[in-house]
Protein backbone atom coordinates (compact mmCIF):
# COMPACT_ATOMS: atom_id res chain seq x y z
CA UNK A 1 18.99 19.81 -48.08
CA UNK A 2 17.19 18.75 -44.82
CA UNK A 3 19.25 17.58 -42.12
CA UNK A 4 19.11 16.07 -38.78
CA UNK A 5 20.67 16.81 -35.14
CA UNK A 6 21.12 13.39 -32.95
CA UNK A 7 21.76 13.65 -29.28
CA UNK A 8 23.01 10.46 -28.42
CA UNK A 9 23.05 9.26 -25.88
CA UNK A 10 20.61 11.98 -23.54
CA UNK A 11 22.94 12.30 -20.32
CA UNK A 12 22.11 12.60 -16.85
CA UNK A 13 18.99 10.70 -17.09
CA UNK A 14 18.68 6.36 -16.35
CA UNK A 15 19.32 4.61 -19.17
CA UNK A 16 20.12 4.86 -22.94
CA UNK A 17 17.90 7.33 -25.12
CA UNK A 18 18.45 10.19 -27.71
CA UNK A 19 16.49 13.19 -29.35
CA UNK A 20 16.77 13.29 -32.76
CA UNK A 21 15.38 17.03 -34.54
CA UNK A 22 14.86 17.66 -38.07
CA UNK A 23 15.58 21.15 -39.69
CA UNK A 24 13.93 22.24 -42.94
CA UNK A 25 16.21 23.40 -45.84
CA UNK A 26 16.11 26.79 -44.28
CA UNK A 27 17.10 25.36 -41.25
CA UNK A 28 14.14 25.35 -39.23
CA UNK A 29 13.06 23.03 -36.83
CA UNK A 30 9.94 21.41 -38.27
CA UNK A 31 10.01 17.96 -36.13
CA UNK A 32 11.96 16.20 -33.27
CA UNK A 33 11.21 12.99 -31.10
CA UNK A 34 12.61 11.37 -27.81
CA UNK A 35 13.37 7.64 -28.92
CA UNK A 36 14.77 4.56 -26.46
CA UNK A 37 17.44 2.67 -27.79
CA UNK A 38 17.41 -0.01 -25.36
CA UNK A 39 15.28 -2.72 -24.92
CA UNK A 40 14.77 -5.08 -21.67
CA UNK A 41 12.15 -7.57 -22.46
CA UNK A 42 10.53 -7.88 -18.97
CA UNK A 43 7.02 -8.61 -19.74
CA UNK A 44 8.10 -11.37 -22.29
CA UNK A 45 11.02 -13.02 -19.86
CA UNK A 46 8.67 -13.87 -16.97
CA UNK A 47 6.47 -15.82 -19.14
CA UNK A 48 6.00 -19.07 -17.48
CA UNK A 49 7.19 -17.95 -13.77
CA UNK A 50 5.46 -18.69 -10.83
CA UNK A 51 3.60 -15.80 -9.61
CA UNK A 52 4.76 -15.35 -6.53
CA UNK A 53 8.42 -14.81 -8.03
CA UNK A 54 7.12 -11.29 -10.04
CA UNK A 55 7.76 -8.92 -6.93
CA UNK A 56 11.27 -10.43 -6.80
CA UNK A 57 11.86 -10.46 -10.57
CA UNK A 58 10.04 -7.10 -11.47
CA UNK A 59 12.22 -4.98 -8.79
CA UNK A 60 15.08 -5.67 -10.88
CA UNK A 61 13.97 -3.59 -13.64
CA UNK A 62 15.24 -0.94 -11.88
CA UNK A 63 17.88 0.18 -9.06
CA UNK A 64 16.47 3.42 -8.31
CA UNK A 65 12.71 2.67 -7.67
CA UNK A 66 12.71 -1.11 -7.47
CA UNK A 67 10.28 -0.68 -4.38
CA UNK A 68 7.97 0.87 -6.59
CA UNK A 69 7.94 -2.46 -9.17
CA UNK A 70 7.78 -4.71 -5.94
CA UNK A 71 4.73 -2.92 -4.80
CA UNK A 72 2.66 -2.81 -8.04
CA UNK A 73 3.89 -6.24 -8.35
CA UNK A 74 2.76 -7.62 -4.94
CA UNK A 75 -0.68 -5.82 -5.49
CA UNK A 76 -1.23 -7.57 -8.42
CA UNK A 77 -0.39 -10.94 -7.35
CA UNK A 78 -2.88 -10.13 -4.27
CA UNK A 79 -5.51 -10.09 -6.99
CA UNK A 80 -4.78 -13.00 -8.00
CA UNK A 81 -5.07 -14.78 -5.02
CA UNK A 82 -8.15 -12.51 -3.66
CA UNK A 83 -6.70 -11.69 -0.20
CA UNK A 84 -6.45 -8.60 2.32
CA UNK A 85 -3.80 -7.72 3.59
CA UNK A 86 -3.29 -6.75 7.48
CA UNK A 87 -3.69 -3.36 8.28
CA UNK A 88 0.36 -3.24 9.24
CA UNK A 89 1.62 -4.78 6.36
CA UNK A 90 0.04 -1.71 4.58
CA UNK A 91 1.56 0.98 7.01
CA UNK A 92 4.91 -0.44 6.30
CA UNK A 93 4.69 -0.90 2.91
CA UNK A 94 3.52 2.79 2.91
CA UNK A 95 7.19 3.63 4.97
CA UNK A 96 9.10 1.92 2.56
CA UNK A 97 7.41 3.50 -0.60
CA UNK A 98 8.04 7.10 1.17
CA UNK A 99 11.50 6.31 1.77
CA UNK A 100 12.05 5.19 -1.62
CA UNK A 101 10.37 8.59 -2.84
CA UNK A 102 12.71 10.83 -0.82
CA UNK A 103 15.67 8.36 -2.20
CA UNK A 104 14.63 8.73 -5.63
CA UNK A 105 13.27 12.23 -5.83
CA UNK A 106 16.84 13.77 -3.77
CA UNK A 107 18.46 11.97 -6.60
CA UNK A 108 16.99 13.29 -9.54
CA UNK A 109 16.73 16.99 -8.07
CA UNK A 110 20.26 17.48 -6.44
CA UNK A 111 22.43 14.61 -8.86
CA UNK A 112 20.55 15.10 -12.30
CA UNK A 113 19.16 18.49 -12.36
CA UNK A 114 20.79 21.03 -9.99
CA UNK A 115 24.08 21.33 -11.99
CA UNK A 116 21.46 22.67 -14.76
CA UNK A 117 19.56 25.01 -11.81
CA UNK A 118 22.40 26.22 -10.08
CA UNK A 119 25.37 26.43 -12.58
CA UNK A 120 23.17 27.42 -15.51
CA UNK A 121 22.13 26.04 -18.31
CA UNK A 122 24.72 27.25 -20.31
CA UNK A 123 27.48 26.73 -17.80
CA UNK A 124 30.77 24.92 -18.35
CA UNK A 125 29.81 21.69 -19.30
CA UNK A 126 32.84 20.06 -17.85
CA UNK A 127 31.63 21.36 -14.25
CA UNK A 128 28.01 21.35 -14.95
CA UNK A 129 27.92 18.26 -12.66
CA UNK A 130 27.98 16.86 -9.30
CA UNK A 131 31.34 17.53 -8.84
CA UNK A 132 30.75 21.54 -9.88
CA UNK A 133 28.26 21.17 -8.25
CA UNK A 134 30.47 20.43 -4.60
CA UNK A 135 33.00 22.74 -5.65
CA UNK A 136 30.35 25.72 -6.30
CA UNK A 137 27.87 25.13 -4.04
CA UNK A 138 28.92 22.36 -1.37
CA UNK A 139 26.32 22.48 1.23
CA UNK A 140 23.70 22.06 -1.40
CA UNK A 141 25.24 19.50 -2.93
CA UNK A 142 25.82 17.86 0.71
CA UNK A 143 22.57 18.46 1.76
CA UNK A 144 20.97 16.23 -1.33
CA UNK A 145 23.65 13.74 -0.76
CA UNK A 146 22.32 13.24 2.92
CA UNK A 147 19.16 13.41 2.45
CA UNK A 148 19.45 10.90 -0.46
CA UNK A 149 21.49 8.74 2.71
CA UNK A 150 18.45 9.16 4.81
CA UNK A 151 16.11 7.86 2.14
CA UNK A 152 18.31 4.30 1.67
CA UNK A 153 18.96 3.79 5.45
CA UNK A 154 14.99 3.83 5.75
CA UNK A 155 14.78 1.22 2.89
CA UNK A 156 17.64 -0.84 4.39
CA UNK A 157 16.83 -0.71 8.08
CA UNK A 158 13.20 -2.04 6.85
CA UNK A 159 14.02 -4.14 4.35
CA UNK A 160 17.35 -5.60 4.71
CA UNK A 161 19.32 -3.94 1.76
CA UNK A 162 19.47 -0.74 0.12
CA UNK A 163 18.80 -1.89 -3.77
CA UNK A 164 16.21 -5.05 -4.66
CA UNK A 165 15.64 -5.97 -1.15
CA UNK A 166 12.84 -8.83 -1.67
CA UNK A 167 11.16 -7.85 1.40
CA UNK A 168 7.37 -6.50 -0.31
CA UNK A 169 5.69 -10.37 -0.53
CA UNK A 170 2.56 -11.22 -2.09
CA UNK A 171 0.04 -10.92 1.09
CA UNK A 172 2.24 -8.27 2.73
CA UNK A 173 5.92 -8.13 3.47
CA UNK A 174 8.39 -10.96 5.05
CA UNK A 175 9.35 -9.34 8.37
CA UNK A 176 8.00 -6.49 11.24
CA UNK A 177 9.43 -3.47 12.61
CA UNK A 178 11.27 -3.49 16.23
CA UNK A 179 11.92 -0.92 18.14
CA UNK A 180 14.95 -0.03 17.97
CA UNK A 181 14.22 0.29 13.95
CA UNK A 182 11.82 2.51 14.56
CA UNK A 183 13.79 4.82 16.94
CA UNK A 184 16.78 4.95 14.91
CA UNK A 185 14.49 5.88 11.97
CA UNK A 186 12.49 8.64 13.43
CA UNK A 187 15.92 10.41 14.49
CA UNK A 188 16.65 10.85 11.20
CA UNK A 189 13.03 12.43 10.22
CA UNK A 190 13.51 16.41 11.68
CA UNK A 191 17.32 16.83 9.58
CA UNK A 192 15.31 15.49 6.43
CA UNK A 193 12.70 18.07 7.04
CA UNK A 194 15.32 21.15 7.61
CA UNK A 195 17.10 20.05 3.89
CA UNK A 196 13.62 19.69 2.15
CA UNK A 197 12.25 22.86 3.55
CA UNK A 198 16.28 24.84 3.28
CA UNK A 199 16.25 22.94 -0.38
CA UNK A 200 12.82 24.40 -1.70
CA UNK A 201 14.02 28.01 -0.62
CA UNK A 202 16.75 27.60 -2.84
CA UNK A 203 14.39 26.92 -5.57
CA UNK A 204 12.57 28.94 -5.20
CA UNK A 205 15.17 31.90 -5.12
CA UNK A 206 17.00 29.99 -8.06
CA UNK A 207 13.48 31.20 -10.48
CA UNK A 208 14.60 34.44 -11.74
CA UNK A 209 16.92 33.27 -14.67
CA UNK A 210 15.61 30.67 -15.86
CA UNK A 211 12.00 32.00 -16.94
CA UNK A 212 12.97 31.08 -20.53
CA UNK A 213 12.99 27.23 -19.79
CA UNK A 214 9.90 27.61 -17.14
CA UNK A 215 8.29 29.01 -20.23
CA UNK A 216 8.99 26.43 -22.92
CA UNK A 217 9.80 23.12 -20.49
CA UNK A 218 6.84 21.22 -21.85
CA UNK A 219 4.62 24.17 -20.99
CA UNK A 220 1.40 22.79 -22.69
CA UNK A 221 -2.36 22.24 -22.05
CA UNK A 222 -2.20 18.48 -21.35
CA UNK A 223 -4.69 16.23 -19.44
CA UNK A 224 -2.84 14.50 -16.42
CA UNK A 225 -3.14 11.47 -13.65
CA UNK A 226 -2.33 9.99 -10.66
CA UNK A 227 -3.88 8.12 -7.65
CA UNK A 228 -5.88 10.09 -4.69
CA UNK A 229 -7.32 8.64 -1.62
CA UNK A 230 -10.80 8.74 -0.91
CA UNK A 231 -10.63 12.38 0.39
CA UNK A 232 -9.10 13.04 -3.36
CA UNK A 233 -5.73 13.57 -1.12
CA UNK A 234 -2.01 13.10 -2.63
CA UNK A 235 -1.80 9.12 -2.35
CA UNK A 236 1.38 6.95 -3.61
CA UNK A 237 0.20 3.56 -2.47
CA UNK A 238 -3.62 2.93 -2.45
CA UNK A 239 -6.51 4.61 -3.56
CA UNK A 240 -8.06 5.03 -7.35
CA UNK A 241 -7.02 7.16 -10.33
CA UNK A 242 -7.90 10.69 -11.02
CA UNK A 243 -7.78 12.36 -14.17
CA UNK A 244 -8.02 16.34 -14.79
CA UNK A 245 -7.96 18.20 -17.83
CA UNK A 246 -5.69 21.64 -18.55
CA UNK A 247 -8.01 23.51 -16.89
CA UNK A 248 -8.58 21.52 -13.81
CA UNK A 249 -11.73 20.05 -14.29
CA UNK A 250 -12.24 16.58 -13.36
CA UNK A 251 -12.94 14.44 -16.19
CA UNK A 252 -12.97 10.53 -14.71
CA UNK A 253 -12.75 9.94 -11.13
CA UNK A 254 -12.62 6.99 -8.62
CA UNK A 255 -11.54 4.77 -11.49
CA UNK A 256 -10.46 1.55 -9.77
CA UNK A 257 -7.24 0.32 -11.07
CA UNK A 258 -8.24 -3.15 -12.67
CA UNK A 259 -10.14 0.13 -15.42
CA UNK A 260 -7.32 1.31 -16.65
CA UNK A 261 -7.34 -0.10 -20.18
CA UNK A 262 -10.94 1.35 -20.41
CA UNK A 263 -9.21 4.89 -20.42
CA UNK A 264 -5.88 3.82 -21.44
CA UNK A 265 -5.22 3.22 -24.95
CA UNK A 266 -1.37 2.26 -25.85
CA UNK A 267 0.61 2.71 -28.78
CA UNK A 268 4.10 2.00 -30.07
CA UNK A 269 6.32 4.92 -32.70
CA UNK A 270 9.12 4.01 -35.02
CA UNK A 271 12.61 4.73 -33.92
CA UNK A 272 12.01 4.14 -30.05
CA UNK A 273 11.09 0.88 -28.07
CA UNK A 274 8.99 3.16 -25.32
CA UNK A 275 5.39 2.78 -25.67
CA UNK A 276 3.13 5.93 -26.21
CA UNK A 277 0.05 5.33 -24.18
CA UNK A 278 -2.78 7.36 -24.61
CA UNK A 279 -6.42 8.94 -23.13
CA UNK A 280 -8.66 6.54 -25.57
CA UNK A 281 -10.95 9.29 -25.53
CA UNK A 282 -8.81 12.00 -27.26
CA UNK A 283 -7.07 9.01 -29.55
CA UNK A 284 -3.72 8.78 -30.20
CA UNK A 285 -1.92 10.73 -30.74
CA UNK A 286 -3.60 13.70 -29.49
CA UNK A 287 -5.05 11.81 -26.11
CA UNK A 288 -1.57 13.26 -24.38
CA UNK A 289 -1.40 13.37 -20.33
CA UNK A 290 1.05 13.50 -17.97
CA UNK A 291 1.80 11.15 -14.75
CA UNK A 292 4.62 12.09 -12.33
CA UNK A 293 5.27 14.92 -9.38
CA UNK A 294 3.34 17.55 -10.76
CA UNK A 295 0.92 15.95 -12.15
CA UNK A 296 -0.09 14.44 -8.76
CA UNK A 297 -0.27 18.06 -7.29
CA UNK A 298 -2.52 18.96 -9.90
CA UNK A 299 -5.04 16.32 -9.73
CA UNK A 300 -5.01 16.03 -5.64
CA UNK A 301 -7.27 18.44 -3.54
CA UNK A 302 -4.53 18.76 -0.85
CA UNK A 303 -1.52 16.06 0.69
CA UNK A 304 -3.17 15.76 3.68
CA UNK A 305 0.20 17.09 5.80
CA UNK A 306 0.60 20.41 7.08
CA UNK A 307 3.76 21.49 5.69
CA UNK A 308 3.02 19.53 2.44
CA UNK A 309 -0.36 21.31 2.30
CA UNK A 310 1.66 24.76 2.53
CA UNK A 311 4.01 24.34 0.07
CA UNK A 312 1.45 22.45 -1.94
CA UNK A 313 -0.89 25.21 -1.58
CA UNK A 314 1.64 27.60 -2.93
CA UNK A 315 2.57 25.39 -5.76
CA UNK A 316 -1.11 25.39 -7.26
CA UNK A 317 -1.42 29.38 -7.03
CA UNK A 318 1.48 29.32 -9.74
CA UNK A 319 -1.37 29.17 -12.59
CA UNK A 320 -5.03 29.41 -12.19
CA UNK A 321 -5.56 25.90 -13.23
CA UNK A 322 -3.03 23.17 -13.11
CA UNK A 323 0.59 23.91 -13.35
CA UNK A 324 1.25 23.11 -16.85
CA UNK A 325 5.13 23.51 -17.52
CA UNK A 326 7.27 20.60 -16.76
CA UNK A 327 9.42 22.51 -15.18
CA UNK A 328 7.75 22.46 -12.15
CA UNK A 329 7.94 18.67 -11.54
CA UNK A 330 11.65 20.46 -9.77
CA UNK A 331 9.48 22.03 -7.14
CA UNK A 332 6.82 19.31 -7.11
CA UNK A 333 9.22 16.76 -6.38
CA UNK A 334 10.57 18.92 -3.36
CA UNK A 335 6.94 18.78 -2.24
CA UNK A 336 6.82 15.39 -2.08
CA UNK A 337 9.70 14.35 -0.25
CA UNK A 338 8.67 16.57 3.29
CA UNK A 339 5.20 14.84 2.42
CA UNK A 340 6.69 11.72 2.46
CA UNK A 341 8.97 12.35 5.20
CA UNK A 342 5.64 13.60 7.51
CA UNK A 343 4.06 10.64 6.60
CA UNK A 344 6.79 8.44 8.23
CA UNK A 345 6.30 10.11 11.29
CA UNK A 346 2.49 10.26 11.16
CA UNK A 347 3.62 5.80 10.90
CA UNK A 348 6.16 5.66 13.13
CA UNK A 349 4.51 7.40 16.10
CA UNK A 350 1.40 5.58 15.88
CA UNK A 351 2.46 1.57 18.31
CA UNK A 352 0.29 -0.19 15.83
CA UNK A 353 3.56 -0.09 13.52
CA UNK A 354 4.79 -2.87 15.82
CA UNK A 355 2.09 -5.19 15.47
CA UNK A 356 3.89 -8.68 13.65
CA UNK A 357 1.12 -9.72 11.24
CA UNK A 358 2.04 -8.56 8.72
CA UNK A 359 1.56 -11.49 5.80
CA UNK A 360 -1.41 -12.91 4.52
CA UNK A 361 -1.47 -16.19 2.55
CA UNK A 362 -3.51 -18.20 -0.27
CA UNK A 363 -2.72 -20.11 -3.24
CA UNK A 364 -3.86 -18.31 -6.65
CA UNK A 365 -7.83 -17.87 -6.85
CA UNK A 366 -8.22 -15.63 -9.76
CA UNK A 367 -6.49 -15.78 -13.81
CA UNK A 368 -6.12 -11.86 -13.33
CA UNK A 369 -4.25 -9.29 -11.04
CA UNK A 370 -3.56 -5.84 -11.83
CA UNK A 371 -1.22 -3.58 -9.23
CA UNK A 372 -0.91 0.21 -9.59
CA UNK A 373 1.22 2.35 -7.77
CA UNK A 374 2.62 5.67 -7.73
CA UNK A 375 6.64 5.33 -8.50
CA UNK A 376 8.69 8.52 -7.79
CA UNK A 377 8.20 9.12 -11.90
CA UNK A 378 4.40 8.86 -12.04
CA UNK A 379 1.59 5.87 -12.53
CA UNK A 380 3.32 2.33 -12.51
CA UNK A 381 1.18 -0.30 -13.30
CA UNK A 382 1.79 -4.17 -13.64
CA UNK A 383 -1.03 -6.34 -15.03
CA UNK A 384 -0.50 -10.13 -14.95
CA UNK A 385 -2.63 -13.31 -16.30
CA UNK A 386 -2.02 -17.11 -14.84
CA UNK A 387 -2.48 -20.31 -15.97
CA UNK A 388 -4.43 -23.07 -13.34
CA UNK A 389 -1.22 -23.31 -11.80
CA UNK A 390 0.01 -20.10 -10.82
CA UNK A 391 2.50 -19.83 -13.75
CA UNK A 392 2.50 -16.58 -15.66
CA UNK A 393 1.27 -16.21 -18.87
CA UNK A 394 0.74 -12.80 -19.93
CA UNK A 395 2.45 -9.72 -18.71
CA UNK A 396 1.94 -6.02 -19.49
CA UNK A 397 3.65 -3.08 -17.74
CA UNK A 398 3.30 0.10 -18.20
CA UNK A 399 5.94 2.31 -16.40
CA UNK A 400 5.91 5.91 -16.03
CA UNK A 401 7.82 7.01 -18.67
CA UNK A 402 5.87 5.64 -20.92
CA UNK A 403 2.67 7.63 -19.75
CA UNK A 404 4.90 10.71 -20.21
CA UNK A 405 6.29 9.23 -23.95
CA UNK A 406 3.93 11.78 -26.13
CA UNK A 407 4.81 14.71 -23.83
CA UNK A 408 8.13 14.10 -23.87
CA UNK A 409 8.06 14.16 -27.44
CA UNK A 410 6.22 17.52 -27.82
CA UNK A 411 8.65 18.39 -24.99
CA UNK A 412 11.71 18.39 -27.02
CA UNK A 413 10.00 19.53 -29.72
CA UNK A 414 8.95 23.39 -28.41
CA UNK A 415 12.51 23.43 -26.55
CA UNK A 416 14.09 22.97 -30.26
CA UNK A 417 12.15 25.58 -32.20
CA UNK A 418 12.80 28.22 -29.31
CA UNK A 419 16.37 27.88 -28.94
CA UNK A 420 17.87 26.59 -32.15
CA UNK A 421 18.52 29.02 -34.38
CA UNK A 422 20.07 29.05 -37.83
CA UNK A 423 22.59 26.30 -39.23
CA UNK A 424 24.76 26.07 -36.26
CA UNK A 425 23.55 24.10 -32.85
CA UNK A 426 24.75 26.01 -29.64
CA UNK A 427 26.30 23.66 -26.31
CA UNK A 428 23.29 25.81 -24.83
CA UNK A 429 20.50 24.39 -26.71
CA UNK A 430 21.66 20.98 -26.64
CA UNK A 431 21.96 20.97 -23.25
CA UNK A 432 18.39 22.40 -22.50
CA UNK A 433 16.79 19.75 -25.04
CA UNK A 434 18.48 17.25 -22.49
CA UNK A 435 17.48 19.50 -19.91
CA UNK A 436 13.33 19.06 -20.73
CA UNK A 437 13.93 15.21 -20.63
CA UNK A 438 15.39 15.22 -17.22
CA UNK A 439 12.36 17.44 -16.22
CA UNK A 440 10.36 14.56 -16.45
CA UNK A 441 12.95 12.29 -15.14
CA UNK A 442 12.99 9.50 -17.03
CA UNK A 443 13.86 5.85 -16.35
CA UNK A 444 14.77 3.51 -19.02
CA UNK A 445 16.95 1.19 -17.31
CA UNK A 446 19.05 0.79 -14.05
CA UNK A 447 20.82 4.24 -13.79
CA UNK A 448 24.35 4.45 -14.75
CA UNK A 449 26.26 8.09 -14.76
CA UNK A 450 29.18 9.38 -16.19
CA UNK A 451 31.37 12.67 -14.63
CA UNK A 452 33.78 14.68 -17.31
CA UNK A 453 34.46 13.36 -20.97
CA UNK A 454 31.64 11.07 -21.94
CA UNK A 455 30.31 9.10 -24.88
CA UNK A 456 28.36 11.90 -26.15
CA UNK A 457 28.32 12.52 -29.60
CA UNK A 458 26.94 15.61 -31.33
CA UNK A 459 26.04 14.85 -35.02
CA UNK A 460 24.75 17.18 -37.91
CA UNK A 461 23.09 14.77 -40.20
CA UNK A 462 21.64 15.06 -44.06
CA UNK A 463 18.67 13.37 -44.46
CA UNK A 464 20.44 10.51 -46.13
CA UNK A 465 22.40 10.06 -43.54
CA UNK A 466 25.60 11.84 -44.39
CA UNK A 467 27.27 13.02 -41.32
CA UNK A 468 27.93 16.94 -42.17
CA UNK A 469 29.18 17.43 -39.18
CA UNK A 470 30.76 15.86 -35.55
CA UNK A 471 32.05 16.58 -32.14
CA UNK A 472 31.66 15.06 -28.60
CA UNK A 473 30.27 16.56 -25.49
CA UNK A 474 30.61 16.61 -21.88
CA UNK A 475 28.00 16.51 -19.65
């Protein structure tokens, strides 16, 4: 009789999912599939809101990256009206959005992942945590705890608060930088540096066992996307999208933002309330890409820092073409965070930073605004219609995790046929189906965590839904 293996819920990832894989009657593994269980309702609830609220309403989707939401949100309502910003609101918008990167991207590397890195994947799964992860390796785990610190006391001494600070406006942002701000910030910037450059040694020297998972992590030829400056540099903030193909060639470039739904398709699968967008020229569901850390490496021609550039430099000699496994978005996102934390300084030192315009104003001009960022997790994009008023009417997001929804998928699926084997399902494999999702680093909702016994259950299912089978996890 067929049966089924349910992982639910995934841990150590934000929000509620679960990876459900069919076995054959021999007990092969002939199909499996990421599905959220959760369902928020965003683009439905701001129906008839002012405009102007979104940036402030859209940031709560999510406490990790709610800069990220207020940004594509802002540039969207910016379309709307049809104004420019000034030049400073953009270089501290561009801060804030690298602070929230080296936030975002300490926390999924050293919180979420390392436990998996460091204490194997098939370590004790009652220390296969942060708290292992103190006890075995405590200046690591230190190390991504401060430099996750340094990250929110950038956001906060900008913005006002740590998580949903309101301060990213349509026209610009509500207050400037002083002084003092500015010092206290750029102190920080050289003990950031030492962890990310200490923290992608250890990565790299951390390689050797785990060329199993490098090998089946989502290791697929895949198209992928981000944003790149004019220069086709790394760019989280501005600039148009890129898209590349497995083997690096460049099939659409300089696509301005308001074109995405010429070369995005979207679709929606039973069982999961994520979307599965698609390359409309491929169809769906074979039109698969990939959005996030790596996937910005691969499509960029450089960062445009000089340590950045190294590492990044380094990073793309992995493969001869783009870096396919998932895997990698570890490293990438190391990568990242001393570009980010370059950037800051590049900012910082330049006295324009202290100029106080910083907000432009108008009253709606346009029906239509569309806003697209790079979030920590890949492409974010917010697309909003008004009424003659100003009041929203239609809203579509795309997040993400979403871009990443048919990888994912495939994802779990090649983790599953290499390391389940037979009728019984090993800690080992469940954890490194988990493992694959938290690759990508998914957000689904606000992030809540859990340390020892959890809510985990492990169930062996017939395909009528006879549980065969039962035990609970830690993780």
């Amino acid at each position: 009789m067929p049966r089924q293996v349910l992982i639910d819920p995934i841990t150590r990832i934000e929000g509620h999912g679960r990876i459900v894989v069919e076995l054959d009657d021999r007990d092969r593994v002939v199909a499996a599939r990421f599905q959220v269980t959760q369902f928020r309702g965003f683009e439905k609830f701001c129906e008839g809101r002012p405009f102007y609220e979104m940036p402030c309403l859209t940031e709560r989707i999510c406490g990790i990256c709610p800069v990220s939401h207020s940004l594509a949100s802002a540039k969207a309502c910016e379309a709307i009206m049809g104004v420019r910003l000034p030049e400073n609101a953009i270089r501290l918008r561009r801060i804030l959005n690298c602070a929230e990167f080296i936030q975002s991207h300490a926390l999924s590397f050293f919180y979420l992942s390392a436990p998996d890195l460091l204490l194997g994947m098939d370590g004790d799964p009652e220390r296969r945590n942060l708290l292992g992860l103190l006890k075995a390796h405590p200046d690591t785990a230190r190390d991504g705890i401060r430099l996750r610190q340094i990250g929110q006391q950038i956001i906060q001494g900008l913005a006002g608060k740590r998580i949903h600070p309101s301060w990213v406006v349509p026209g610009g942002v509500n207050a400037a930088m002083n002084s003092e701000e500015r010092d206290r910030i750029r102190t920080m910037l050289p003990e950031a540096v030492e962890i990310a450059s200490r923290t992608l040694r250890l990565f790299k020297r951390s390689l050797e066992p785990l060329r199993e998972e490098i090998r089946s992590f989502a290791n697929f030829p895949t198209h992928f996307m981000g944003l790149v400056d004019p220069e086709g540099h790394l760019e989280h903030l501005d600039g148009r999208l890129r898209i590349v193909d497995a083997r690096g060639i460049i099939v659409a470039d300089g696509i301005e933002p308001h074109r995405y739904a010429d070369w995005i398709g979207e679709a929606v699968e039973p069982g999961s309330y994520l979307k599965s967008p698609y390359l409309r020229s491929a169809g769906y569901p074979d039109g698969i890409y990939r959005v996030g850390p790596a996937a910005r490496l691969n499509v960029c021609s450089g960062c445009g820092t000089p340590l950045a550039d190294q590492e990044w430099a380094e990073f793309r000699n992995l493969e001869r073409g783009p870096v396919l496994g998932a895997f990698y978005n570890h490293h990438a996102r190391l990568i990242e965070i001393l570009y980010c934390i370059e950037t800051i300084d590049r900012l910082l030192v330049d006295a324009a930073i202290l100029d106080s315009r910083v907000r432009s104003r108008a009253q709606p001009n346009f029906n239509e605004g569309i806003g697209v960022v790079e979030a920590p997790r890949g492409t974010l994009i917010h697309h909003y219609r008004v009424d003659a008023q100003g009041l929203i009417t239609w809203v579509n997001l795309i997040v993400a995790t979403g871009h990443n929804n048919l990888a994912m998928n495939r994802g779990v699926l090649q983790v599953a046929q290499r390391f389940m084997e037979g009728p019984s399902v090993s800690e080992g494999a469940i954890n490194r189906l988990q493992a694959v999702i938290r690759a990508f680093d998914p957000c689904l909702s606000c992030s809540t965590h859990a340390l020892g016994q959890t809510s985990l259950q492990i169930r062996l299912l017939r395909r009528d839904g006879q549980i065969l089978d039962e035990y609970p996890l830690t993780g």
